[in-house]
PDB file of N, CA and C in Angstrom:
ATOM      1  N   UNK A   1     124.334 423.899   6.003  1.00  0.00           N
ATOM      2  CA  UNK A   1     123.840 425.030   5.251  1.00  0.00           C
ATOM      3  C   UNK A   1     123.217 424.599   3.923  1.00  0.00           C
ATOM      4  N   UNK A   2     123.541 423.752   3.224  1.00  0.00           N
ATOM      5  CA  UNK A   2     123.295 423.405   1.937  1.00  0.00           C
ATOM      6  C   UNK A   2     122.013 422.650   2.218  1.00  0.00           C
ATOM      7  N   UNK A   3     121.741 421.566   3.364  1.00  0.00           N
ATOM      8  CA  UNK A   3     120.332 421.425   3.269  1.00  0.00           C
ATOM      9  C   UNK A   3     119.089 422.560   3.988  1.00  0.00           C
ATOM     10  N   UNK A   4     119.484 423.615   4.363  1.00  0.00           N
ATOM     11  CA  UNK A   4     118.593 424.550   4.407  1.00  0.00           C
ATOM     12  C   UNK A   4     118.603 425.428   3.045  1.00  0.00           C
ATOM     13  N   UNK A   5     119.761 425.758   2.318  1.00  0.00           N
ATOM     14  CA  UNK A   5     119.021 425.779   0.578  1.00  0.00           C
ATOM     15  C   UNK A   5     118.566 425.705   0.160  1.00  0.00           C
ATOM     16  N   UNK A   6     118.508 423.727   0.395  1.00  0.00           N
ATOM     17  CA  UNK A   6     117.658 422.825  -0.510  1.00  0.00           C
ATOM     18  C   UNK A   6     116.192 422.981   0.266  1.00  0.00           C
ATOM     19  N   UNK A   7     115.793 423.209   1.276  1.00  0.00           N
ATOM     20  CA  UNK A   7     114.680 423.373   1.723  1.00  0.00           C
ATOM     21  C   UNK A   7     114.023 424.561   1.559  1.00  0.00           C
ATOM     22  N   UNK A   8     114.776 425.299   1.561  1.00  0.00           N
ATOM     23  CA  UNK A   8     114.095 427.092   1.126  1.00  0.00           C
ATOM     24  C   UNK A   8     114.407 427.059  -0.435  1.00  0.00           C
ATOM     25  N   UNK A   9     114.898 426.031  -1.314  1.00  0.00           N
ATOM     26  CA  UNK A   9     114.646 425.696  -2.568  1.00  0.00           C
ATOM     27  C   UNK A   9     113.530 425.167  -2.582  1.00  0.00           C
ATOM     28  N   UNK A  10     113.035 424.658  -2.203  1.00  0.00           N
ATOM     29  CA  UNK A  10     111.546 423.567  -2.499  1.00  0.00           C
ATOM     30  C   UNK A  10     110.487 424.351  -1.770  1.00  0.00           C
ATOM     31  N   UNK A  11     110.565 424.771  -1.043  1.00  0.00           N
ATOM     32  CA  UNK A  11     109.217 425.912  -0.566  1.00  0.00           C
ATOM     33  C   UNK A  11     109.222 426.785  -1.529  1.00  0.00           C
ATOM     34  N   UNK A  12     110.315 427.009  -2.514  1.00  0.00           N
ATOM     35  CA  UNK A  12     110.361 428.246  -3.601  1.00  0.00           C
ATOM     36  C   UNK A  12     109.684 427.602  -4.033  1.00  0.00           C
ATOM     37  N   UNK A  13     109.689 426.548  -4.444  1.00  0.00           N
ATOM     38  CA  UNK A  13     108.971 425.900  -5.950  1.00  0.00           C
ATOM     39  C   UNK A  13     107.400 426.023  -5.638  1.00  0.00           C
ATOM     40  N   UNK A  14     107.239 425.772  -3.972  1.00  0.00           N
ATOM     41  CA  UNK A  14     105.776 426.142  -4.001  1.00  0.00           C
ATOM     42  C   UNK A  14     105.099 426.799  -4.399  1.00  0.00           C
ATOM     43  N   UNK A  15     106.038 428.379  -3.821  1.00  0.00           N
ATOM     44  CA  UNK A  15     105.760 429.400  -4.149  1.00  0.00           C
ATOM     45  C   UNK A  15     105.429 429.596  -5.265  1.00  0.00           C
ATOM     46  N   UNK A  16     105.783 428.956  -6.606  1.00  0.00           N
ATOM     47  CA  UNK A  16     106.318 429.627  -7.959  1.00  0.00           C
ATOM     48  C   UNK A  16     105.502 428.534  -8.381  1.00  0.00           C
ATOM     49  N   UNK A  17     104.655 427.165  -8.060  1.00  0.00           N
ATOM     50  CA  UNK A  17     103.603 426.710  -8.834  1.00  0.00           C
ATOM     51  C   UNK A  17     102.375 427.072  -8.421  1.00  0.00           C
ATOM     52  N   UNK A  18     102.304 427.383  -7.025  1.00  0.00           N
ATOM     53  CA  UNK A  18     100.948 428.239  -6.843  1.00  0.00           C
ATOM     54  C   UNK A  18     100.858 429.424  -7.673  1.00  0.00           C
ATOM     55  N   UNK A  19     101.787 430.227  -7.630  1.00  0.00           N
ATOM     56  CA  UNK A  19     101.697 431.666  -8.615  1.00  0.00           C
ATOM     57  C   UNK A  19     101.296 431.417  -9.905  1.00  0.00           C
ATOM     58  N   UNK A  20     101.680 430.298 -10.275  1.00  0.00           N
ATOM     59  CA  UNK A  20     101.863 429.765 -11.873  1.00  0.00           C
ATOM     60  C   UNK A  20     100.364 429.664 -12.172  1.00  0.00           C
ATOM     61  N   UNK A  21      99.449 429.002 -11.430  1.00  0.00           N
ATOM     62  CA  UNK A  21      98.252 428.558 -11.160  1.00  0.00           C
ATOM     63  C   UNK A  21      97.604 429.565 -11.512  1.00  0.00           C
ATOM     64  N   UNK A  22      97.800 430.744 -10.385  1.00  0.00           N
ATOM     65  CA  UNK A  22      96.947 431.855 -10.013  1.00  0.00           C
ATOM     66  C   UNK A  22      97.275 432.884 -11.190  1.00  0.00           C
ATOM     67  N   UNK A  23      98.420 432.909 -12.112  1.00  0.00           N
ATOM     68  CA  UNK A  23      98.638 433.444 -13.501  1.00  0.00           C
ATOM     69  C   UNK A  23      97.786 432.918 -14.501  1.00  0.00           C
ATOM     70  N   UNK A  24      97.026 432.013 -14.587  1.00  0.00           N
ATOM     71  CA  UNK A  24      95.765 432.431 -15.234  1.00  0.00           C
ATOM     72  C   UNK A  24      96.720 431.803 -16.676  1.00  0.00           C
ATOM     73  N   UNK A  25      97.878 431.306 -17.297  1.00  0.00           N
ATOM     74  CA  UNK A  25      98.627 431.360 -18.311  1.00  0.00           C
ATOM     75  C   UNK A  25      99.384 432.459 -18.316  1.00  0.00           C
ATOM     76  N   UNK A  26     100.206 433.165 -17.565  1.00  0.00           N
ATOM     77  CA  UNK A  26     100.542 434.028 -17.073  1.00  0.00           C
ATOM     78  C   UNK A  26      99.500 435.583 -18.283  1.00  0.00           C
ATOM     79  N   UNK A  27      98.881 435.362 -17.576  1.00  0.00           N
ATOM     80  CA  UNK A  27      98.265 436.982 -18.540  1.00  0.00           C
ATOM     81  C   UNK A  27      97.798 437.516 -17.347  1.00  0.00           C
ATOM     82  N   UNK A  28      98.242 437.237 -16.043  1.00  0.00           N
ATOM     83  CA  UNK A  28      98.005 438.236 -14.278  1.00  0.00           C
ATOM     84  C   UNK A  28      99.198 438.174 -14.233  1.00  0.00           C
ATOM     85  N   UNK A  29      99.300 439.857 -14.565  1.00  0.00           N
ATOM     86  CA  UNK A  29     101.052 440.099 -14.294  1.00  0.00           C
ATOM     87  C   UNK A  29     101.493 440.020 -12.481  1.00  0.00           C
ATOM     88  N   UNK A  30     100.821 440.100 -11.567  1.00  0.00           N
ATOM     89  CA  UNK A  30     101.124 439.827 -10.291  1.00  0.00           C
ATOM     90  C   UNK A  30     101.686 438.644  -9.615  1.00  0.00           C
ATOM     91  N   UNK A  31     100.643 437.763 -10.135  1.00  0.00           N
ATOM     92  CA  UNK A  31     100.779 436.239 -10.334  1.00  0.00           C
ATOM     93  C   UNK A  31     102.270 435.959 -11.159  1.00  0.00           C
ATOM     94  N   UNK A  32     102.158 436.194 -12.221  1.00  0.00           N
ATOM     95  CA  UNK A  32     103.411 435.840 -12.964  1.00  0.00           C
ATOM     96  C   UNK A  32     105.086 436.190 -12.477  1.00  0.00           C
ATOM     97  N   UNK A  33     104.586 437.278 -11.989  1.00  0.00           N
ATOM     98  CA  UNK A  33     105.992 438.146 -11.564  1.00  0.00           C
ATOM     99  C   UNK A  33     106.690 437.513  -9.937  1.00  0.00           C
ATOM    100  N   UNK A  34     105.647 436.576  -9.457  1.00  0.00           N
ATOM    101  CA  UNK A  34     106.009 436.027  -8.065  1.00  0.00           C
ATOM    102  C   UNK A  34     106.436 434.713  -8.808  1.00  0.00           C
ATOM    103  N   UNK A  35     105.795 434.572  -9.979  1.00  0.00           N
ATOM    104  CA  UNK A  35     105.953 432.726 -10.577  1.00  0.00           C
ATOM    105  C   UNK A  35     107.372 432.920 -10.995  1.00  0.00           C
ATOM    106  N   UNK A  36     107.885 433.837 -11.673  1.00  0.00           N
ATOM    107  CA  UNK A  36     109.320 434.442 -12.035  1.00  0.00           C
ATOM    108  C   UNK A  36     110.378 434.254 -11.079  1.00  0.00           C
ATOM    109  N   UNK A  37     110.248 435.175 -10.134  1.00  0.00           N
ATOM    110  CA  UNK A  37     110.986 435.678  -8.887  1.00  0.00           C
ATOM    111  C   UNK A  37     111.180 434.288  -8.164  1.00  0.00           C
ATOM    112  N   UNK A  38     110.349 433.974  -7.943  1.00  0.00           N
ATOM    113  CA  UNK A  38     110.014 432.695  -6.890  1.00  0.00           C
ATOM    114  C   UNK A  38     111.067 431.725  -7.656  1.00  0.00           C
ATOM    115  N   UNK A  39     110.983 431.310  -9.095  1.00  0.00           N
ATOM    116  CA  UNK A  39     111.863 430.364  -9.830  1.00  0.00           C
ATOM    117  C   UNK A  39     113.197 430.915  -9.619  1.00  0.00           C
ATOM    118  N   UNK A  40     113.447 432.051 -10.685  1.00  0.00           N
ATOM    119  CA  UNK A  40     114.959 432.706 -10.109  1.00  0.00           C
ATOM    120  C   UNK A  40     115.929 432.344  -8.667  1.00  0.00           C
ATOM    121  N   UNK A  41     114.710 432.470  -7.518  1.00  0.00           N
ATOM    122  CA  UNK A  41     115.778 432.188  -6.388  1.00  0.00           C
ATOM    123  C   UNK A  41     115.663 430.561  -5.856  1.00  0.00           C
ATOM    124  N   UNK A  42     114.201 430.029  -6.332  1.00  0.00           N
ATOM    125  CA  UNK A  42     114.360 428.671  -5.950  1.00  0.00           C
ATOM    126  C   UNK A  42     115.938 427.864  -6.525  1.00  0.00           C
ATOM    127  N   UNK A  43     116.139 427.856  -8.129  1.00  0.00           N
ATOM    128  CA  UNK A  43     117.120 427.688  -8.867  1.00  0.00           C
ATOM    129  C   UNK A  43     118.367 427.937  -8.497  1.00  0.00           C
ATOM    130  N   UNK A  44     118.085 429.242  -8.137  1.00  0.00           N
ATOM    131  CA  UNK A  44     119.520 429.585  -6.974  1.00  0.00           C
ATOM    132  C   UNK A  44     120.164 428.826  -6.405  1.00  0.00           C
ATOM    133  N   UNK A  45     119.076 428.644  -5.487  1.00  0.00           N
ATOM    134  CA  UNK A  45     119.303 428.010  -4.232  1.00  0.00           C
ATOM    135  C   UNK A  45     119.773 426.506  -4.279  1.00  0.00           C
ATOM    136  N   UNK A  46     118.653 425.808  -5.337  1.00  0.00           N
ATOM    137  CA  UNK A  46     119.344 424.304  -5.396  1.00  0.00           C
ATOM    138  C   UNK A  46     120.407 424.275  -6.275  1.00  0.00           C
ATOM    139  N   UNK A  47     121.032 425.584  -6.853  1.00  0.00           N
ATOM    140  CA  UNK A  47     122.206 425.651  -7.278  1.00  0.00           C
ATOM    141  C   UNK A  47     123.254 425.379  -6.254  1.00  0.00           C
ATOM    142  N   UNK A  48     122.820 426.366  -5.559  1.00  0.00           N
ATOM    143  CA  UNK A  48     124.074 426.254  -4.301  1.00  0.00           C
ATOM    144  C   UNK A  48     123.940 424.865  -3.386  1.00  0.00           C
ATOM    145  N   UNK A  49     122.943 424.473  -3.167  1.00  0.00           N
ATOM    146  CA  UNK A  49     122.637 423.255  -2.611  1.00  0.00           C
ATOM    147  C   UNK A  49     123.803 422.285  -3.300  1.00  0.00           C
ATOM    148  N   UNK A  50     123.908 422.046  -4.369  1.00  0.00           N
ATOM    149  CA  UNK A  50     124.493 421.212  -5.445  1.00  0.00           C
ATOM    150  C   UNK A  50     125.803 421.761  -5.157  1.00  0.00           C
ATOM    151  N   UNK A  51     126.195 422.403  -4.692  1.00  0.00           N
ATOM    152  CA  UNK A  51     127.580 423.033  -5.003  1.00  0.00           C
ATOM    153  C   UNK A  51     127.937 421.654  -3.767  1.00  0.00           C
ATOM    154  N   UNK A  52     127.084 421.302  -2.670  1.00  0.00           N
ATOM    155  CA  UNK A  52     128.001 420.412  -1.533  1.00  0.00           C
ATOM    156  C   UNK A  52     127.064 419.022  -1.683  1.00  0.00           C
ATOM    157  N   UNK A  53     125.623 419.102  -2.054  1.00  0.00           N
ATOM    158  CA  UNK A  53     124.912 417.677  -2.144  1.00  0.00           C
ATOM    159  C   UNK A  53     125.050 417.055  -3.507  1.00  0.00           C
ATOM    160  N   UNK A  54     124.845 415.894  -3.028  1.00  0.00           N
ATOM    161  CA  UNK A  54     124.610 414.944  -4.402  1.00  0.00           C
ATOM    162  C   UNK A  54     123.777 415.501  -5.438  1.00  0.00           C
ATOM    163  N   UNK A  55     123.629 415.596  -6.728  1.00  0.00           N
ATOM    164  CA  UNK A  55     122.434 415.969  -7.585  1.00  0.00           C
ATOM    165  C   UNK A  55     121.507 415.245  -7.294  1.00  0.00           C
ATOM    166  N   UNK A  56     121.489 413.729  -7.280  1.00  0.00           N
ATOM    167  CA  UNK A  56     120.472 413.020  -7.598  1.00  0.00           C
ATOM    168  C   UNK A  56     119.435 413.591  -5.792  1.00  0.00           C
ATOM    169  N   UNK A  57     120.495 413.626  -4.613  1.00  0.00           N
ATOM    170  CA  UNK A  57     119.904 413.633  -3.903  1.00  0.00           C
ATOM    171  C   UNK A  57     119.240 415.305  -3.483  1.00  0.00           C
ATOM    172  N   UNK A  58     119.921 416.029  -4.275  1.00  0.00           N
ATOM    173  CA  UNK A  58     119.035 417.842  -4.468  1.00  0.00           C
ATOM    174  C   UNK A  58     117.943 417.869  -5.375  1.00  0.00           C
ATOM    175  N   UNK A  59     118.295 417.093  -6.522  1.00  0.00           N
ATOM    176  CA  UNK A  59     116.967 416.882  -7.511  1.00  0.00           C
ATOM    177  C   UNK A  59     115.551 416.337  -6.754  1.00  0.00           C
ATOM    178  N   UNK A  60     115.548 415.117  -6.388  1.00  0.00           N
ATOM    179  CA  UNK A  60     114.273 414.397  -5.679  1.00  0.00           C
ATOM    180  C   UNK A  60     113.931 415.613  -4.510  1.00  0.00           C
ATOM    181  N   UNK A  61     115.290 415.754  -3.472  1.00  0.00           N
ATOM    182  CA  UNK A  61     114.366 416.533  -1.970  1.00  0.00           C
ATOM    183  C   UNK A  61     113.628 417.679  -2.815  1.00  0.00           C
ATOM    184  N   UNK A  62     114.209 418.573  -3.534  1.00  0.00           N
ATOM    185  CA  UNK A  62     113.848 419.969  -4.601  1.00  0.00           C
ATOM    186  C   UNK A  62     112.197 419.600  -5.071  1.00  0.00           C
ATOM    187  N   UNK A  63     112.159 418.274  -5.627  1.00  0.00           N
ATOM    188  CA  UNK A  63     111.096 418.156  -6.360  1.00  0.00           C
ATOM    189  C   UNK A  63     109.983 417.850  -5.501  1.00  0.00           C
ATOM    190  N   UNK A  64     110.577 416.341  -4.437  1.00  0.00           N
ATOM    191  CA  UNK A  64     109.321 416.327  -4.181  1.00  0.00           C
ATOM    192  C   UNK A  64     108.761 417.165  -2.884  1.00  0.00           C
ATOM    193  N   UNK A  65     109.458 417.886  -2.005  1.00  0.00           N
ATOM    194  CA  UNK A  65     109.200 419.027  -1.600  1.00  0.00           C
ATOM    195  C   UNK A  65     107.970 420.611  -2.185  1.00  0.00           C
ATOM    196  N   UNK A  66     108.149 420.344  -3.427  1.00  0.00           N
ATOM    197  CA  UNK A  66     107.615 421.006  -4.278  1.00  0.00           C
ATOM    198  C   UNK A  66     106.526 420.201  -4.409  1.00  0.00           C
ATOM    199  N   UNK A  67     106.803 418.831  -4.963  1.00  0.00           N
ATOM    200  CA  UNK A  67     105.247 418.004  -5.427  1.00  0.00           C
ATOM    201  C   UNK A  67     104.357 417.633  -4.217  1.00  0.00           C
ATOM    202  N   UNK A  68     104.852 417.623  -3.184  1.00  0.00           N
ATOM    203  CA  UNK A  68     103.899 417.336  -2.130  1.00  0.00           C
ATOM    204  C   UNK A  68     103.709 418.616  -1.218  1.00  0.00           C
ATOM    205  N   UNK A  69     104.076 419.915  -1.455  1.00  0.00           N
ATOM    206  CA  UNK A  69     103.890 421.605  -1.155  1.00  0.00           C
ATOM    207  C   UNK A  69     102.731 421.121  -2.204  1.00  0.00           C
ATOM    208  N   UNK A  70     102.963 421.137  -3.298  1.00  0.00           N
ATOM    209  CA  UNK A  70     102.164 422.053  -4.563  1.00  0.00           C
ATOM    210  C   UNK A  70     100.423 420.716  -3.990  1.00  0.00           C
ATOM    211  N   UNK A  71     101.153 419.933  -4.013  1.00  0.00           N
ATOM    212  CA  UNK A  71      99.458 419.003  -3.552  1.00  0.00           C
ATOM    213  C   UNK A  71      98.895 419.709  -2.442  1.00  0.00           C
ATOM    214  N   UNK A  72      99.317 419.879  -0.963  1.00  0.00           N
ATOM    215  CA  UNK A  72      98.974 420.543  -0.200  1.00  0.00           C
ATOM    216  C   UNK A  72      98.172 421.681  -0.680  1.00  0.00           C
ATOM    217  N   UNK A  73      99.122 422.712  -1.304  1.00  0.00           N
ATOM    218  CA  UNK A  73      98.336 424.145  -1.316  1.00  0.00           C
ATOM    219  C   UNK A  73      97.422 424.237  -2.563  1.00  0.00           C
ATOM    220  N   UNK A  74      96.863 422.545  -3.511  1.00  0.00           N
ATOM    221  CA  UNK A  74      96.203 422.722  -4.588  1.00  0.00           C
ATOM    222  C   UNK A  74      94.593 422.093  -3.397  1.00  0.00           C
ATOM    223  N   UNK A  75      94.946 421.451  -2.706  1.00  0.00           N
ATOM    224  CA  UNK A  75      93.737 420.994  -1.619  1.00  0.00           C
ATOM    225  C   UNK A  75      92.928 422.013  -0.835  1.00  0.00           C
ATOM    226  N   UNK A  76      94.076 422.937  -0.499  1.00  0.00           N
ATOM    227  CA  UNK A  76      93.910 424.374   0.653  1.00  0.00           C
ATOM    228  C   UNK A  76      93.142 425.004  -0.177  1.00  0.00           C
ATOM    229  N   UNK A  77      94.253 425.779  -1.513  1.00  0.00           N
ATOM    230  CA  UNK A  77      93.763 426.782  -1.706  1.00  0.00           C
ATOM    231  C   UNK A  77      92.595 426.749  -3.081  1.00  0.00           C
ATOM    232  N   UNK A  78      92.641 425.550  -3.687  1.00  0.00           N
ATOM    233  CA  UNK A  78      91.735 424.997  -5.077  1.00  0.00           C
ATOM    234  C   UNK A  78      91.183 424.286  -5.034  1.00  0.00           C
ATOM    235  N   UNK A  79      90.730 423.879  -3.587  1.00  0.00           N
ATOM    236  CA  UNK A  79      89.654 422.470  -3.254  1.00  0.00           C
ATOM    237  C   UNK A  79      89.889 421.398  -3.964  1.00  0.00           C
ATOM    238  N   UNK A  80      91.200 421.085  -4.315  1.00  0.00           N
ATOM    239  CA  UNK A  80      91.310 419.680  -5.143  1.00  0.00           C
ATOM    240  C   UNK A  80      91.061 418.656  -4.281  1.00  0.00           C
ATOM    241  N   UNK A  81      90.988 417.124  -4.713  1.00  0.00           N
ATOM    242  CA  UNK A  81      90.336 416.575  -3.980  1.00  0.00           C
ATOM    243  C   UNK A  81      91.360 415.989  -3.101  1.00  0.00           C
ATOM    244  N   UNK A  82      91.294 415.220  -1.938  1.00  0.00           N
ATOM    245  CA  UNK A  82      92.087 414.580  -0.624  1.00  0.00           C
ATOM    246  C   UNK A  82      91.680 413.338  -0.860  1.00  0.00           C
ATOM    247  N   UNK A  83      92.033 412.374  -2.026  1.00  0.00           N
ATOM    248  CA  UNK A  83      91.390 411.197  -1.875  1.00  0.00           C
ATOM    249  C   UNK A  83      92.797 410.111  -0.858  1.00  0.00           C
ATOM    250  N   UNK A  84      91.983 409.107  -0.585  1.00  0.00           N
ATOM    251  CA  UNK A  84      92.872 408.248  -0.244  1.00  0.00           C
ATOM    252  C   UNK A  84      94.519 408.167  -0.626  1.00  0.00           C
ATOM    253  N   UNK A  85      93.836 407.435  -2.237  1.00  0.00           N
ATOM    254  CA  UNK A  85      95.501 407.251  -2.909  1.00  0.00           C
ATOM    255  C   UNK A  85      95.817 408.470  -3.225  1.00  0.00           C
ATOM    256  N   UNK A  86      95.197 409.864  -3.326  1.00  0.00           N
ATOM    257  CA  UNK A  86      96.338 410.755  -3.331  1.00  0.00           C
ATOM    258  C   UNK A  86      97.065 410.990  -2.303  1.00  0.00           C
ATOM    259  N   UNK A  87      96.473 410.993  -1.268  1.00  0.00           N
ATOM    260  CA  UNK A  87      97.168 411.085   0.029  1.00  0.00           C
ATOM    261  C   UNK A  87      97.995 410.077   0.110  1.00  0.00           C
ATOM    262  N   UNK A  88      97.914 408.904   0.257  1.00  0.00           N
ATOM    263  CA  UNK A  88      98.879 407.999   0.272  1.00  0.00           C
ATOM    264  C   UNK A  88     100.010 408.033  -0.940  1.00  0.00           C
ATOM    265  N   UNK A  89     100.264 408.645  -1.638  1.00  0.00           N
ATOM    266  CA  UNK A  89     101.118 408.745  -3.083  1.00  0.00           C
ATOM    267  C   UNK A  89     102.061 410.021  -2.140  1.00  0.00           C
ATOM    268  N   UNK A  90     101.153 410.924  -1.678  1.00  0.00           N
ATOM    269  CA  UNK A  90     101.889 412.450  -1.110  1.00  0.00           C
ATOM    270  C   UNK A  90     103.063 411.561  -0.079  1.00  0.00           C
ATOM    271  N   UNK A  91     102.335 410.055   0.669  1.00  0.00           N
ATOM    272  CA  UNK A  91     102.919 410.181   1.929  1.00  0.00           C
ATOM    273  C   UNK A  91     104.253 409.208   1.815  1.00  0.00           C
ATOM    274  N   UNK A  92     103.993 408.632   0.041  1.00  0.00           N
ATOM    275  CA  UNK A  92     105.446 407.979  -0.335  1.00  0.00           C
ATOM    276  C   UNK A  92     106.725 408.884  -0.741  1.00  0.00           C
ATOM    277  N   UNK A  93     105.590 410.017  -1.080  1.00  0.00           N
ATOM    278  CA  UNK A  93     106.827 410.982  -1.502  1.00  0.00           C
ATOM    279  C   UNK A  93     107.459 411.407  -0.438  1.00  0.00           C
ATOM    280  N   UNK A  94     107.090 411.919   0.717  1.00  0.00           N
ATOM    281  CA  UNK A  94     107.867 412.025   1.831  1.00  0.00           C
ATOM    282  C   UNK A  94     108.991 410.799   2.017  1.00  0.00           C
ATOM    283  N   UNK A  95     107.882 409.654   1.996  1.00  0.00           N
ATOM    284  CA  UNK A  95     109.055 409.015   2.984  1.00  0.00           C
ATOM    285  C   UNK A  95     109.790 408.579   2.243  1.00  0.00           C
ATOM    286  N   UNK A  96     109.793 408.547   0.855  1.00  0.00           N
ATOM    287  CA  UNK A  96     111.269 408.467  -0.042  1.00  0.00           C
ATOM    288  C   UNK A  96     112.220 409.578   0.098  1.00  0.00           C
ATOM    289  N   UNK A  97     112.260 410.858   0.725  1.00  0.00           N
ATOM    290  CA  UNK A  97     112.701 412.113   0.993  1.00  0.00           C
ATOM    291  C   UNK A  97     113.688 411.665   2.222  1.00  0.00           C
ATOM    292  N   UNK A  98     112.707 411.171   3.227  1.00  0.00           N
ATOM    293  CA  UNK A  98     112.938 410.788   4.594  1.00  0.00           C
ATOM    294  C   UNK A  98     113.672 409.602   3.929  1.00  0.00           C
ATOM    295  N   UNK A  99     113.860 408.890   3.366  1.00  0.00           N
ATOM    296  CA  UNK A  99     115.181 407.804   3.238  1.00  0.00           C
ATOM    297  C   UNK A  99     115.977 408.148   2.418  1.00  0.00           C
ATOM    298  N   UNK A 100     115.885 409.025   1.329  1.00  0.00           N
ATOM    299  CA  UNK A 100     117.354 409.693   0.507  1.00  0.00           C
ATOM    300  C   UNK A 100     118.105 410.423   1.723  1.00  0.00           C
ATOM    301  N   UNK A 101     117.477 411.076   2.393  1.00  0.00           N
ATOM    302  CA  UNK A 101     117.984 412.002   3.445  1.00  0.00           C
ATOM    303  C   UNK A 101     118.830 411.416   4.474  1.00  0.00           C
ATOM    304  N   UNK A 102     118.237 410.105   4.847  1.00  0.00           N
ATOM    305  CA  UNK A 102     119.098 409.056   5.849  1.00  0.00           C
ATOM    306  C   UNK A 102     120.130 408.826   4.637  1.00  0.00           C
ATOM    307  N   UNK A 103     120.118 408.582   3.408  1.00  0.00           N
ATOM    308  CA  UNK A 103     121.252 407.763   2.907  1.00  0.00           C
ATOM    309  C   UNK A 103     122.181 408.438   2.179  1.00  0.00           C
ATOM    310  N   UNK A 104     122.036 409.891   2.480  1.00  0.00           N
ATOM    311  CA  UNK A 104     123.248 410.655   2.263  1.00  0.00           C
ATOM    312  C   UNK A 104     124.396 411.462   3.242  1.00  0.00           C
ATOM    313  N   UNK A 105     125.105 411.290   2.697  1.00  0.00           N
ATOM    314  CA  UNK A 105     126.500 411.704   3.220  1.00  0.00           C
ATOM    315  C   UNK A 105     125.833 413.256   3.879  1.00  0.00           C
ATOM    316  N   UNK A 106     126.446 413.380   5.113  1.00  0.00           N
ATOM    317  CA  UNK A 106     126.702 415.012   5.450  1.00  0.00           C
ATOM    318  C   UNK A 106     126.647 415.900   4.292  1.00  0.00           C
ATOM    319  N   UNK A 107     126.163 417.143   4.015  1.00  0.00           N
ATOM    320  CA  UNK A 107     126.658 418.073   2.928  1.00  0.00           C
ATOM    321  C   UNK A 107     127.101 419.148   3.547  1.00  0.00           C
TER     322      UNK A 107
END
């Protein structure tokens, strides 16, 4: 249970840096109010995550879940660019995810 938390923690964060984006500096109250909401329960969640995982190992999945979401949906939805080494940087962040994940205990 705690790593589905931590995973519906880090899709929050997506959620809540795309909004952040699309808030303009939050002065689009629509935008802002999902950038809000979205934080509130992401936080939650890797709260509770933490209640049974390691920090160090809820901190990284939390983040880079988020940092390689937030690259994704800045390519999709803001035409940022797909260069090589960004892509290859996205695909270390995974697989450092994919080996914290092997090297932790059950939660």
């Amino acid at each position: 249970m705690a790593w589905i938390q931590l995973i519906a923690a880090g899709l929050l964060e997506i959620v809540w840096a795309t909004a952040m984006k699309e808030s303009a500096g939050f002065t689009r109250p629509i935008p802002t109010s999902i950038t809000v909401l979205a934080m509130i329960a992401s936080f939650a969640l890797l709260a509770a995550a933490m209640k049974t995982l390691p920090l160090g190992t809820s901190y990284m999945i939390w983040t880079g879940i988020g940092a390689v979401g937030a690259f994704i949906a800045g390519a999709i939805l803001f035409g940022e660019a797909l260069t090589p080494l960004r892509i290859a940087a996205a695909v270390l962040i995974v697989a450092g995810m994919a080996l914290m994940k092997i090297a932790t205990p059950q939660g």
